[in-house]
PDB file of N, CA and C in Angstrom:
ATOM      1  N   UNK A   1     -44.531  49.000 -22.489  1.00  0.00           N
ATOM      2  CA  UNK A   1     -45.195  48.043 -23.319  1.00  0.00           C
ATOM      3  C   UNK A   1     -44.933  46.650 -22.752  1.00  0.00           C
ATOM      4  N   UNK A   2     -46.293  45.934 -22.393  1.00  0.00           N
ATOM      5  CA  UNK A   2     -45.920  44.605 -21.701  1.00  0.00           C
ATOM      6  C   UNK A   2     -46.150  43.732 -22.866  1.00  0.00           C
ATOM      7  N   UNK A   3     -45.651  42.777 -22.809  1.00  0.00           N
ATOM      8  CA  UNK A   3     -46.137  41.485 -23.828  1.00  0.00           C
ATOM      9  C   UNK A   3     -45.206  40.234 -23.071  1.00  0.00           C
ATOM     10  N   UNK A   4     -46.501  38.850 -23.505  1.00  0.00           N
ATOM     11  CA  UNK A   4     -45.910  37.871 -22.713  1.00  0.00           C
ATOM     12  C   UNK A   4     -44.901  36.941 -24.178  1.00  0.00           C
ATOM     13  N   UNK A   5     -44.255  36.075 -22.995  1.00  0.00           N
ATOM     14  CA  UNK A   5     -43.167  35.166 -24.296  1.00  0.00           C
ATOM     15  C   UNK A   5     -42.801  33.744 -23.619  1.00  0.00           C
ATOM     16  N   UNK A   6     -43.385  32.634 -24.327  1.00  0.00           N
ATOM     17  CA  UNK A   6     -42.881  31.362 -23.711  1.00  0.00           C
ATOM     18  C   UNK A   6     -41.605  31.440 -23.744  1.00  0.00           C
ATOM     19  N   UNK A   7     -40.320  31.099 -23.214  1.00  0.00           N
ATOM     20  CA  UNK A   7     -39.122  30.827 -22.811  1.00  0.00           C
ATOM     21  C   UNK A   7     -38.276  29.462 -22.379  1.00  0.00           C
ATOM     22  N   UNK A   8     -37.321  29.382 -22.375  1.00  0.00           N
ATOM     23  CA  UNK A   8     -36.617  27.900 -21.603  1.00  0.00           C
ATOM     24  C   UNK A   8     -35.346  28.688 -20.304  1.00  0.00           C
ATOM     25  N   UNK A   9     -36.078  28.450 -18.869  1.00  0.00           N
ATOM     26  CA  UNK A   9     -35.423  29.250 -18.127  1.00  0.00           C
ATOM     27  C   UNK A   9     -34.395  27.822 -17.893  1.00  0.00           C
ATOM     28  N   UNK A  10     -33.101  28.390 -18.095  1.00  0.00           N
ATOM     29  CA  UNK A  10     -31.792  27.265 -18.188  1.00  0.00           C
ATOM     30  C   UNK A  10     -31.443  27.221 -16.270  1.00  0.00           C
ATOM     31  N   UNK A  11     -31.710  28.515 -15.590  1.00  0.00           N
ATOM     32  CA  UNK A  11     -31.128  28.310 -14.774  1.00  0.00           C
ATOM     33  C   UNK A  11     -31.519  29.825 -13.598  1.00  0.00           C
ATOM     34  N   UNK A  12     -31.506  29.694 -12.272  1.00  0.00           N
ATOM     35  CA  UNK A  12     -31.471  30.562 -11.674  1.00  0.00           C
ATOM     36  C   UNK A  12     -30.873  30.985 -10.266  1.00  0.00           C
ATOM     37  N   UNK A  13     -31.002  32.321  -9.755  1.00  0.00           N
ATOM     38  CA  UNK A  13     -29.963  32.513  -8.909  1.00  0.00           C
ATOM     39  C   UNK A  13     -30.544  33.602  -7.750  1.00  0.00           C
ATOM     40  N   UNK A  14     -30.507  33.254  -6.642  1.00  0.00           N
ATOM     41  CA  UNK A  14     -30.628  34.134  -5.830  1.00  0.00           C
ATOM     42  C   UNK A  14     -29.810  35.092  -5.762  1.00  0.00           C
ATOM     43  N   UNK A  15     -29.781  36.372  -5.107  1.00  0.00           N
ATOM     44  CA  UNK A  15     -28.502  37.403  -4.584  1.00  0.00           C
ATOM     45  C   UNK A  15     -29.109  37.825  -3.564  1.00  0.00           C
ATOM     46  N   UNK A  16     -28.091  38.287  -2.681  1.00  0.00           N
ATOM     47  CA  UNK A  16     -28.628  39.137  -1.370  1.00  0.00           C
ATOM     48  C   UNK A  16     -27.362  39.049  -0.628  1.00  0.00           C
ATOM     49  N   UNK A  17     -27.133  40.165  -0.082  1.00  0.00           N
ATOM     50  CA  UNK A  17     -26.246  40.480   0.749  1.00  0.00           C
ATOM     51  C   UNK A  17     -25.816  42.130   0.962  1.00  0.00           C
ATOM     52  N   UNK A  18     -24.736  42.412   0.834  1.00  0.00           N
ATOM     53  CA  UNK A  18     -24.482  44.002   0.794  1.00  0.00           C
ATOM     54  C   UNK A  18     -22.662  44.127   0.465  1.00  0.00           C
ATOM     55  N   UNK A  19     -22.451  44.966  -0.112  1.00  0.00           N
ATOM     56  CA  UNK A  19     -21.216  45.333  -0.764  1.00  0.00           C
ATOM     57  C   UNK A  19     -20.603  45.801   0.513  1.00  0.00           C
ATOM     58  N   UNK A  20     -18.620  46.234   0.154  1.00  0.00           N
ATOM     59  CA  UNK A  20     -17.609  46.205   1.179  1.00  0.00           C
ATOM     60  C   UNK A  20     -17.956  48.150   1.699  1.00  0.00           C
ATOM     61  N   UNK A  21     -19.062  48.448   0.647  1.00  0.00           N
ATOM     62  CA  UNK A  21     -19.428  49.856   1.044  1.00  0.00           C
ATOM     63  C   UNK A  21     -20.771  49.901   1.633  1.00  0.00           C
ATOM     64  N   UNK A  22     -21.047  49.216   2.154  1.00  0.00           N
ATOM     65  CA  UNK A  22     -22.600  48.588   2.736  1.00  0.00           C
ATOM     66  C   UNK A  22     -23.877  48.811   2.304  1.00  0.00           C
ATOM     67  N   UNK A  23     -23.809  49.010   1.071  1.00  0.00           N
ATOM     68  CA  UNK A  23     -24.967  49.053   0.378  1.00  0.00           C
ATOM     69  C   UNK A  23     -25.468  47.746  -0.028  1.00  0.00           C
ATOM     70  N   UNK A  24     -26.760  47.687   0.248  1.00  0.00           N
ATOM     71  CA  UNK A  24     -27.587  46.289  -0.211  1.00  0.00           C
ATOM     72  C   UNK A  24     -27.950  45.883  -1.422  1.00  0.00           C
ATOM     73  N   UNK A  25     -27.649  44.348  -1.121  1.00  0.00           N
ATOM     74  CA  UNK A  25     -28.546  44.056  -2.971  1.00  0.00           C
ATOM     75  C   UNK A  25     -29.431  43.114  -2.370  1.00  0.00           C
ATOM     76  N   UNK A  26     -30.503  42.929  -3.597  1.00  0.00           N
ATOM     77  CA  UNK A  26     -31.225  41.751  -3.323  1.00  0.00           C
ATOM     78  C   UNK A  26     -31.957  41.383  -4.737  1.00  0.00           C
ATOM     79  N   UNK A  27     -31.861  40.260  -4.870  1.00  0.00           N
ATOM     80  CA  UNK A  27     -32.501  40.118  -6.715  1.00  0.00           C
ATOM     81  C   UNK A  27     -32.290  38.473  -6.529  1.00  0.00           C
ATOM     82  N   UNK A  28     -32.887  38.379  -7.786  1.00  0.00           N
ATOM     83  CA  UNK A  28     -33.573  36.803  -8.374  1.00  0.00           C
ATOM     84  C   UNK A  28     -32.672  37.232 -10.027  1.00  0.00           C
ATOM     85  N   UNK A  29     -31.865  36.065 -10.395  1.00  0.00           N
ATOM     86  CA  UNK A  29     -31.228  36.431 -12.186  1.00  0.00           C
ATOM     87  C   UNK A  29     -31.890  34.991 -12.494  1.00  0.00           C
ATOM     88  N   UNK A  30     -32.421  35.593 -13.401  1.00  0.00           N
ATOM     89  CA  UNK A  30     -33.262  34.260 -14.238  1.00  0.00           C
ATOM     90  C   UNK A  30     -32.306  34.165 -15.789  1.00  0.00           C
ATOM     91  N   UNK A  31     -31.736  33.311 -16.225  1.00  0.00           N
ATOM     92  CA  UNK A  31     -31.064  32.639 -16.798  1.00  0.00           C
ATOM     93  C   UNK A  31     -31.591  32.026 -18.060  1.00  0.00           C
ATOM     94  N   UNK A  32     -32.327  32.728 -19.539  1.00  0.00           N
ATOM     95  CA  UNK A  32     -33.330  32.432 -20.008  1.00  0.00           C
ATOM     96  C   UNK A  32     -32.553  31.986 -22.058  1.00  0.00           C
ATOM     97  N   UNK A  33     -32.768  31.004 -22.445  1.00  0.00           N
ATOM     98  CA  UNK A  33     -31.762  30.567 -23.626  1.00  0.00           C
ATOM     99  C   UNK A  33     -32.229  31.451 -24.591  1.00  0.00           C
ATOM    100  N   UNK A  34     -31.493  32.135 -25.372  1.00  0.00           N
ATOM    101  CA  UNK A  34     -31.968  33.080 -26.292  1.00  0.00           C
ATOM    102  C   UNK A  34     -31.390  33.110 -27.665  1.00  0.00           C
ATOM    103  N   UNK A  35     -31.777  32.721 -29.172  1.00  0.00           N
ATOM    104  CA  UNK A  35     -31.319  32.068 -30.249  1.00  0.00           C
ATOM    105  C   UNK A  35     -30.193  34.138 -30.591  1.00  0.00           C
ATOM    106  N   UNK A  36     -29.016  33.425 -30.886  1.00  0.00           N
ATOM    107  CA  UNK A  36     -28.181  34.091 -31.693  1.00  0.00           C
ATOM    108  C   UNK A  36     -28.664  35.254 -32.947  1.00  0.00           C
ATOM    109  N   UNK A  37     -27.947  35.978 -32.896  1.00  0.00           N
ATOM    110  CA  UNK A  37     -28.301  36.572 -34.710  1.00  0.00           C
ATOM    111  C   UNK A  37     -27.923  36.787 -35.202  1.00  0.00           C
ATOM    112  N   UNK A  38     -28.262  35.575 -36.558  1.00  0.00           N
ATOM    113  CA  UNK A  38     -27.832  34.787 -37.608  1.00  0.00           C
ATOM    114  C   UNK A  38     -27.955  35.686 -38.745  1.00  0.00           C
ATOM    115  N   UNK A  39     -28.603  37.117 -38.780  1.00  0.00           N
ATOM    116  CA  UNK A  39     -28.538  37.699 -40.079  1.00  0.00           C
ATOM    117  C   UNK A  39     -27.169  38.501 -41.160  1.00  0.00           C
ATOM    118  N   UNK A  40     -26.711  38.336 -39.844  1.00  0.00           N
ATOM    119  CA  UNK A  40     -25.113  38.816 -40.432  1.00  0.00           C
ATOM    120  C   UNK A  40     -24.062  37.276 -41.103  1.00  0.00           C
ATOM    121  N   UNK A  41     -24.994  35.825 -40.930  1.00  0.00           N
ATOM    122  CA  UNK A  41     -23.937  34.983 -41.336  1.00  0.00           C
ATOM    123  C   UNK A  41     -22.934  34.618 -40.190  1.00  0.00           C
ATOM    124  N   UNK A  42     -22.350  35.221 -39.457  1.00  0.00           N
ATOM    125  CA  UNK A  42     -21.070  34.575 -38.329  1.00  0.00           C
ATOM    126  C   UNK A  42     -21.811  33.621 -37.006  1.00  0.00           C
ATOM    127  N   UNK A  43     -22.971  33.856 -36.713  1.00  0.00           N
ATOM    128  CA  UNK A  43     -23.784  33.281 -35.810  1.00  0.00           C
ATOM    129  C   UNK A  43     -24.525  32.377 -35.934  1.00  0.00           C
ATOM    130  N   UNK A  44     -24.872  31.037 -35.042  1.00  0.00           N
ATOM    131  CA  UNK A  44     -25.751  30.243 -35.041  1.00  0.00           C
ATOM    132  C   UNK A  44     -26.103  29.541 -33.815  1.00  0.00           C
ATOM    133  N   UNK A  45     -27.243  29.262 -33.644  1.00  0.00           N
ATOM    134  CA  UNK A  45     -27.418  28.631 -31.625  1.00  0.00           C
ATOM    135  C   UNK A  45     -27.830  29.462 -31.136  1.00  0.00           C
ATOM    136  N   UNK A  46     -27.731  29.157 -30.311  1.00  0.00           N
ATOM    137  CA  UNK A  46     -28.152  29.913 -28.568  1.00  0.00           C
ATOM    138  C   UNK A  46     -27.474  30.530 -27.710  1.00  0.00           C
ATOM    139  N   UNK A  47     -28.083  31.115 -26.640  1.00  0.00           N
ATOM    140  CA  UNK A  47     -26.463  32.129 -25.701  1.00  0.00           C
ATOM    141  C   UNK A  47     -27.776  31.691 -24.855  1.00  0.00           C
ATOM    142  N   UNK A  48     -27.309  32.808 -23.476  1.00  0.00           N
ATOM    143  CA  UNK A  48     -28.116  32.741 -22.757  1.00  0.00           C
ATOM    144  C   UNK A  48     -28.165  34.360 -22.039  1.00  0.00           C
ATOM    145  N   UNK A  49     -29.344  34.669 -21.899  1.00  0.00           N
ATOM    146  CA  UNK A  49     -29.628  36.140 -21.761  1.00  0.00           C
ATOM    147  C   UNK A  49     -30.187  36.040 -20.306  1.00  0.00           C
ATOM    148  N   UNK A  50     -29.725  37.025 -19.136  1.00  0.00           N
ATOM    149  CA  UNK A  50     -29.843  37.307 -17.806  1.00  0.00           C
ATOM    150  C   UNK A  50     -31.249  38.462 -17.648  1.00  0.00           C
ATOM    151  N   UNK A  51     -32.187  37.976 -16.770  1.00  0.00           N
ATOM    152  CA  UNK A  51     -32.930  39.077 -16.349  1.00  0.00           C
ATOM    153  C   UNK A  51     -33.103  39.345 -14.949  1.00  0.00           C
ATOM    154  N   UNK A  52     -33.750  40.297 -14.274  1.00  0.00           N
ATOM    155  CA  UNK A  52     -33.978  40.243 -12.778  1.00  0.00           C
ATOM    156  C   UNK A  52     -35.404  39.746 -12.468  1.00  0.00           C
ATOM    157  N   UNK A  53     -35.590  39.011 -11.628  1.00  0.00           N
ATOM    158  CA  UNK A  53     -36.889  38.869 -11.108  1.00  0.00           C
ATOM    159  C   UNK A  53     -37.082  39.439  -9.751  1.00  0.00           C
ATOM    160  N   UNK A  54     -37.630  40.381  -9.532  1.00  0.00           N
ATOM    161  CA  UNK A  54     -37.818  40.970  -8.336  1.00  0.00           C
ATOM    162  C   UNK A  54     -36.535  40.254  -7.478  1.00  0.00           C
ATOM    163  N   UNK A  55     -36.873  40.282  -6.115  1.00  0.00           N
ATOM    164  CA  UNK A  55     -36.127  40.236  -5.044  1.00  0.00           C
ATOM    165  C   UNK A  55     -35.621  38.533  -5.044  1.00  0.00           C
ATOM    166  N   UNK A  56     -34.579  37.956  -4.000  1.00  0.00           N
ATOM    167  CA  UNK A  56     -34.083  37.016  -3.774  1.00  0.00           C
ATOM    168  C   UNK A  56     -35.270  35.904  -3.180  1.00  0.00           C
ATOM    169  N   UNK A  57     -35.745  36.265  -2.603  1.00  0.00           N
ATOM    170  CA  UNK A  57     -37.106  35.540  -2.419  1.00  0.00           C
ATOM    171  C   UNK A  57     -38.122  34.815  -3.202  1.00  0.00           C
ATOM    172  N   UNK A  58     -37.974  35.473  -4.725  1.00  0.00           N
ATOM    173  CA  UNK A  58     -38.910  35.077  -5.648  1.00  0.00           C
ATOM    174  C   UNK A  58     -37.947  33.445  -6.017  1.00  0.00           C
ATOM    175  N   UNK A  59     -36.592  33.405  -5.959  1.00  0.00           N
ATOM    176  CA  UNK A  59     -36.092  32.026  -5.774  1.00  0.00           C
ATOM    177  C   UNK A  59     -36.841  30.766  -5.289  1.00  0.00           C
ATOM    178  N   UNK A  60     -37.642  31.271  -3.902  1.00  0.00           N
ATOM    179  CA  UNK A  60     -37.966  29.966  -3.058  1.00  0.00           C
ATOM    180  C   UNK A  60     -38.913  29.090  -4.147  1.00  0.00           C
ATOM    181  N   UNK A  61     -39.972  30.234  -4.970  1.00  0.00           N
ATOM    182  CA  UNK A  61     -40.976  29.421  -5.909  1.00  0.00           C
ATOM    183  C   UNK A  61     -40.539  28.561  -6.805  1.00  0.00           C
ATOM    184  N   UNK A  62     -39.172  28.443  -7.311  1.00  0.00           N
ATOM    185  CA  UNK A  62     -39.023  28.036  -8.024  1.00  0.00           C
ATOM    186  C   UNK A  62     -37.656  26.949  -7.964  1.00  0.00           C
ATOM    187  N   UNK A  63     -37.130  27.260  -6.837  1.00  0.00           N
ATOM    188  CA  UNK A  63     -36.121  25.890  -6.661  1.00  0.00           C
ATOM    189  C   UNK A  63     -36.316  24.022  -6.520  1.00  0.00           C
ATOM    190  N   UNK A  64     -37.585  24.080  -6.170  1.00  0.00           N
ATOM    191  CA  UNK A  64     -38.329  22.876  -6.241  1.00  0.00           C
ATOM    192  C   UNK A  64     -38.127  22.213  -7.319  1.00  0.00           C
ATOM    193  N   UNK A  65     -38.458  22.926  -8.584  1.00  0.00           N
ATOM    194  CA  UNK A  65     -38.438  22.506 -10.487  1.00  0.00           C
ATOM    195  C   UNK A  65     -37.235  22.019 -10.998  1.00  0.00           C
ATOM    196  N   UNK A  66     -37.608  20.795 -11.727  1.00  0.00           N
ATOM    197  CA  UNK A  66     -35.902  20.560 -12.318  1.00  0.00           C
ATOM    198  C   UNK A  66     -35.887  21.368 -13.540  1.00  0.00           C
ATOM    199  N   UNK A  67     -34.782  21.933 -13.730  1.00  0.00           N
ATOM    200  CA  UNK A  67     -34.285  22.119 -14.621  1.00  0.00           C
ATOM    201  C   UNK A  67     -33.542  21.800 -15.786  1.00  0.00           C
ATOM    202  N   UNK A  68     -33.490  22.479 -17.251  1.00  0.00           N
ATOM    203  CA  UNK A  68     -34.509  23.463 -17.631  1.00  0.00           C
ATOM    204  C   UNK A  68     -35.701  23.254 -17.714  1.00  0.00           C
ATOM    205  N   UNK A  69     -36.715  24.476 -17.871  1.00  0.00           N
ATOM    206  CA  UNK A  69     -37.801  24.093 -17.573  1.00  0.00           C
ATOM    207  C   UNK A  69     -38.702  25.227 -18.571  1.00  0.00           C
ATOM    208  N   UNK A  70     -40.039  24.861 -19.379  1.00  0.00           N
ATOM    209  CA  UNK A  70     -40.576  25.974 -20.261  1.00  0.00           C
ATOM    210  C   UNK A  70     -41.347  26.837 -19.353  1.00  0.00           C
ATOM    211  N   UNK A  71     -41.694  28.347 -19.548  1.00  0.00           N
ATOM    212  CA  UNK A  71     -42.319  29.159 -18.748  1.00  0.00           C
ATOM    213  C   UNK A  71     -43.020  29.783 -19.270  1.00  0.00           C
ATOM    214  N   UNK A  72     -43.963  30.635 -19.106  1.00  0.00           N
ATOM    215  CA  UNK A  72     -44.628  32.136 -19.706  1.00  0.00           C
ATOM    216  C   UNK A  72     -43.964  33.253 -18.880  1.00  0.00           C
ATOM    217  N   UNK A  73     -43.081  34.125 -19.726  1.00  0.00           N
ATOM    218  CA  UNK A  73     -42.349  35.251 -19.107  1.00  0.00           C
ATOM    219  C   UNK A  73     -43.502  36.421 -19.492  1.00  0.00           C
ATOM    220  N   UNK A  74     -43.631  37.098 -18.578  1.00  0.00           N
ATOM    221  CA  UNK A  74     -44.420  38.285 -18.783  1.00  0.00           C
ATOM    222  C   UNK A  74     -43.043  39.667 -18.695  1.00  0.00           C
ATOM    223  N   UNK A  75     -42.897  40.207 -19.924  1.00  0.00           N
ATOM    224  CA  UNK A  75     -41.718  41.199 -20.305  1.00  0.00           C
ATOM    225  C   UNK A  75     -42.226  42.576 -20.290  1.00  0.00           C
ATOM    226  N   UNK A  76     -41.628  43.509 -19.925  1.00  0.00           N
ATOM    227  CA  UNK A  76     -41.714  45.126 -20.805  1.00  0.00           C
ATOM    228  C   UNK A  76     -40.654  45.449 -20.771  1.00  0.00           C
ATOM    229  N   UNK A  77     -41.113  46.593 -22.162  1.00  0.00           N
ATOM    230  CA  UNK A  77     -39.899  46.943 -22.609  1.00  0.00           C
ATOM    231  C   UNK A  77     -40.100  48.658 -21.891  1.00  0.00           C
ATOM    232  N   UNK A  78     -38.703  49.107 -21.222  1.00  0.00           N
ATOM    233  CA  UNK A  78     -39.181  50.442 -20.773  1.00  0.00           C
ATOM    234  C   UNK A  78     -37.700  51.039 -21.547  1.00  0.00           C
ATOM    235  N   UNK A  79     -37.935  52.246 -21.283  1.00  0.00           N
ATOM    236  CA  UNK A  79     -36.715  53.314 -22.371  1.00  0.00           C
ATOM    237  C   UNK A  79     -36.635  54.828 -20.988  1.00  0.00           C
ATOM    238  N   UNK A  80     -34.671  54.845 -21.206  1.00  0.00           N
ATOM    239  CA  UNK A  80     -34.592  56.374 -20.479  1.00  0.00           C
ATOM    240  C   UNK A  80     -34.604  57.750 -20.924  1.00  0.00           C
ATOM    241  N   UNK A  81     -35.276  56.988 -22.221  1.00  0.00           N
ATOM    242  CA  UNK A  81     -35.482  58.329 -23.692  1.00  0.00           C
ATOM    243  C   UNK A  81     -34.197  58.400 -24.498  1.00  0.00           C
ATOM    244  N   UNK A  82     -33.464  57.454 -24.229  1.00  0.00           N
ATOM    245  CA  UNK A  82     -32.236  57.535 -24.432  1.00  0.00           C
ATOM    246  C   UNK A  82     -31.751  56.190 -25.042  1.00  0.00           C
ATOM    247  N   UNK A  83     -32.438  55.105 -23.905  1.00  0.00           N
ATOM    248  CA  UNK A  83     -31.286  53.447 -23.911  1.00  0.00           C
ATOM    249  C   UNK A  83     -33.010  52.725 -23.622  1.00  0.00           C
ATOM    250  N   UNK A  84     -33.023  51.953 -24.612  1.00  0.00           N
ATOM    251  CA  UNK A  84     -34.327  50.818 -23.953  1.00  0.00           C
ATOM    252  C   UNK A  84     -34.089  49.672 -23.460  1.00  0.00           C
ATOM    253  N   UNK A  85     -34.703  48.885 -22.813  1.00  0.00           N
ATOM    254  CA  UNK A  85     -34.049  47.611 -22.076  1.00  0.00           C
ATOM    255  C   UNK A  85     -35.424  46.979 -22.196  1.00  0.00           C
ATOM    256  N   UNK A  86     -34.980  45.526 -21.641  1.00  0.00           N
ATOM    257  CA  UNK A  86     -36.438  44.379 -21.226  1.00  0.00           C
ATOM    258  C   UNK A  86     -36.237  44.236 -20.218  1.00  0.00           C
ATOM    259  N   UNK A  87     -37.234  44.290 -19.198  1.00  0.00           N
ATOM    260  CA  UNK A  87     -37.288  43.606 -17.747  1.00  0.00           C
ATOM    261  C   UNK A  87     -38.725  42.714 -17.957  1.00  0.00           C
ATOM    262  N   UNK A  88     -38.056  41.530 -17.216  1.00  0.00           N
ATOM    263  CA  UNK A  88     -39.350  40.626 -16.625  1.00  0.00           C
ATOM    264  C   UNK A  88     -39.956  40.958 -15.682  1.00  0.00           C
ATOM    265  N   UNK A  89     -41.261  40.899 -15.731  1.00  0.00           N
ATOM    266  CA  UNK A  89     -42.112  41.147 -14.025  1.00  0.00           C
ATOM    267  C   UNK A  89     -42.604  40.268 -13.864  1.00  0.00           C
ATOM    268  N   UNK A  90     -42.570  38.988 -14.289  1.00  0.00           N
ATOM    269  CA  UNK A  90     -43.601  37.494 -13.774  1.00  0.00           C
ATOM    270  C   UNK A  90     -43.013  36.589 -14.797  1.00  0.00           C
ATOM    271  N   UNK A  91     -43.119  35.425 -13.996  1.00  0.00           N
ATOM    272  CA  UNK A  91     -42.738  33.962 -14.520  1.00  0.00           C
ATOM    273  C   UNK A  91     -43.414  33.283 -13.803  1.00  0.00           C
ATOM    274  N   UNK A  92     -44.264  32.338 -15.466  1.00  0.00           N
ATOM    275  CA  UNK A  92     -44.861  31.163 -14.781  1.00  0.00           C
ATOM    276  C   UNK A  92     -44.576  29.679 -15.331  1.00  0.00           C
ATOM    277  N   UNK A  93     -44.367  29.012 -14.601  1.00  0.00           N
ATOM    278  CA  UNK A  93     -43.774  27.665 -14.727  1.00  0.00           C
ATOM    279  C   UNK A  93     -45.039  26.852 -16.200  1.00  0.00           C
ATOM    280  N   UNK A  94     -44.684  26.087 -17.221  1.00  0.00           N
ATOM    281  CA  UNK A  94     -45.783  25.901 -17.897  1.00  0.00           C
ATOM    282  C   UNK A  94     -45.593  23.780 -17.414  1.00  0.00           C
ATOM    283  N   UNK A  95     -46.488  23.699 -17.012  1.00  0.00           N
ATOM    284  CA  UNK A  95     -46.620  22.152 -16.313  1.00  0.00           C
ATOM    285  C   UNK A  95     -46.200  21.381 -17.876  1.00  0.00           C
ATOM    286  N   UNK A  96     -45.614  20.121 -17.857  1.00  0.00           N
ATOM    287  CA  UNK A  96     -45.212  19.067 -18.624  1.00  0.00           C
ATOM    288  C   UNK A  96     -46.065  18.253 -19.261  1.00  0.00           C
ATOM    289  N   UNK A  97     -46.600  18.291 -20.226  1.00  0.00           N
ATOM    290  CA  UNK A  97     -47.747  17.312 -20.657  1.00  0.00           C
ATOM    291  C   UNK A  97     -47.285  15.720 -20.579  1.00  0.00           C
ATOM    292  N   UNK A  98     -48.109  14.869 -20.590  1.00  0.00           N
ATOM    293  CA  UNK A  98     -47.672  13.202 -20.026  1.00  0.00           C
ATOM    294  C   UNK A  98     -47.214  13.022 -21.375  1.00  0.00           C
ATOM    295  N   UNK A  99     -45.870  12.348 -20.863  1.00  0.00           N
ATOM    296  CA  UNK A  99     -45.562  11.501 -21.970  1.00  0.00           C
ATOM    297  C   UNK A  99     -43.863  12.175 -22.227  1.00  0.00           C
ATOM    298  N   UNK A 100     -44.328  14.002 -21.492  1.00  0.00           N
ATOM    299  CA  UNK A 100     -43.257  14.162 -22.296  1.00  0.00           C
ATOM    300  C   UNK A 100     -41.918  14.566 -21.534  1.00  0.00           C
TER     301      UNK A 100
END
């Protein structure tokens, strides 16, 4: 199930390299502010919730931008029949209207 979600990406991170057992990584962690939950009473604010964006490369598009910055995250939610998760598959930068 895809569905899109404006966001505030706080921050991001390339990876790439390979572990002391030589297996490779390579990924983009997008760094995205995500409000607390407040229905239990002990919580209030923000945290910040980690996703992958494809490979280390998808970095270059976006190091240019100051940060933070608002986006359109395009999300799905997939399940191992077991455990469900969110992954992002696209982020798009949403331009600054004048003034602001």
């Amino acid at each position: 199930m895809q569905f899109q979600s404006k966001i505030k990406v706080l921050g991001m991170k390339a990876n790439k390299g390979s572990m002391d057992n030589g297996q490779a990584y390579d990924s983009t962690k997008v760094y995205v502010e995500t409000p607390l939950d407040e229905t239990k009473g002990n919580a209030k604010g923000f945290a910040v919730a980690e996703y992958t964006l494809g490979l280390s490369n998808e970095f270059e598009k976006f190091k240019g931008l100051a940060f933070p910055f608002e986006a359109t995250a395009t999300l799905e939610i997939v399940t191992t029949g077991k455990m469900q998760k969110t992954q992002m598959t696209a982020l798009v930068p949403i331009a600054p209207t004048k003034g602001a």
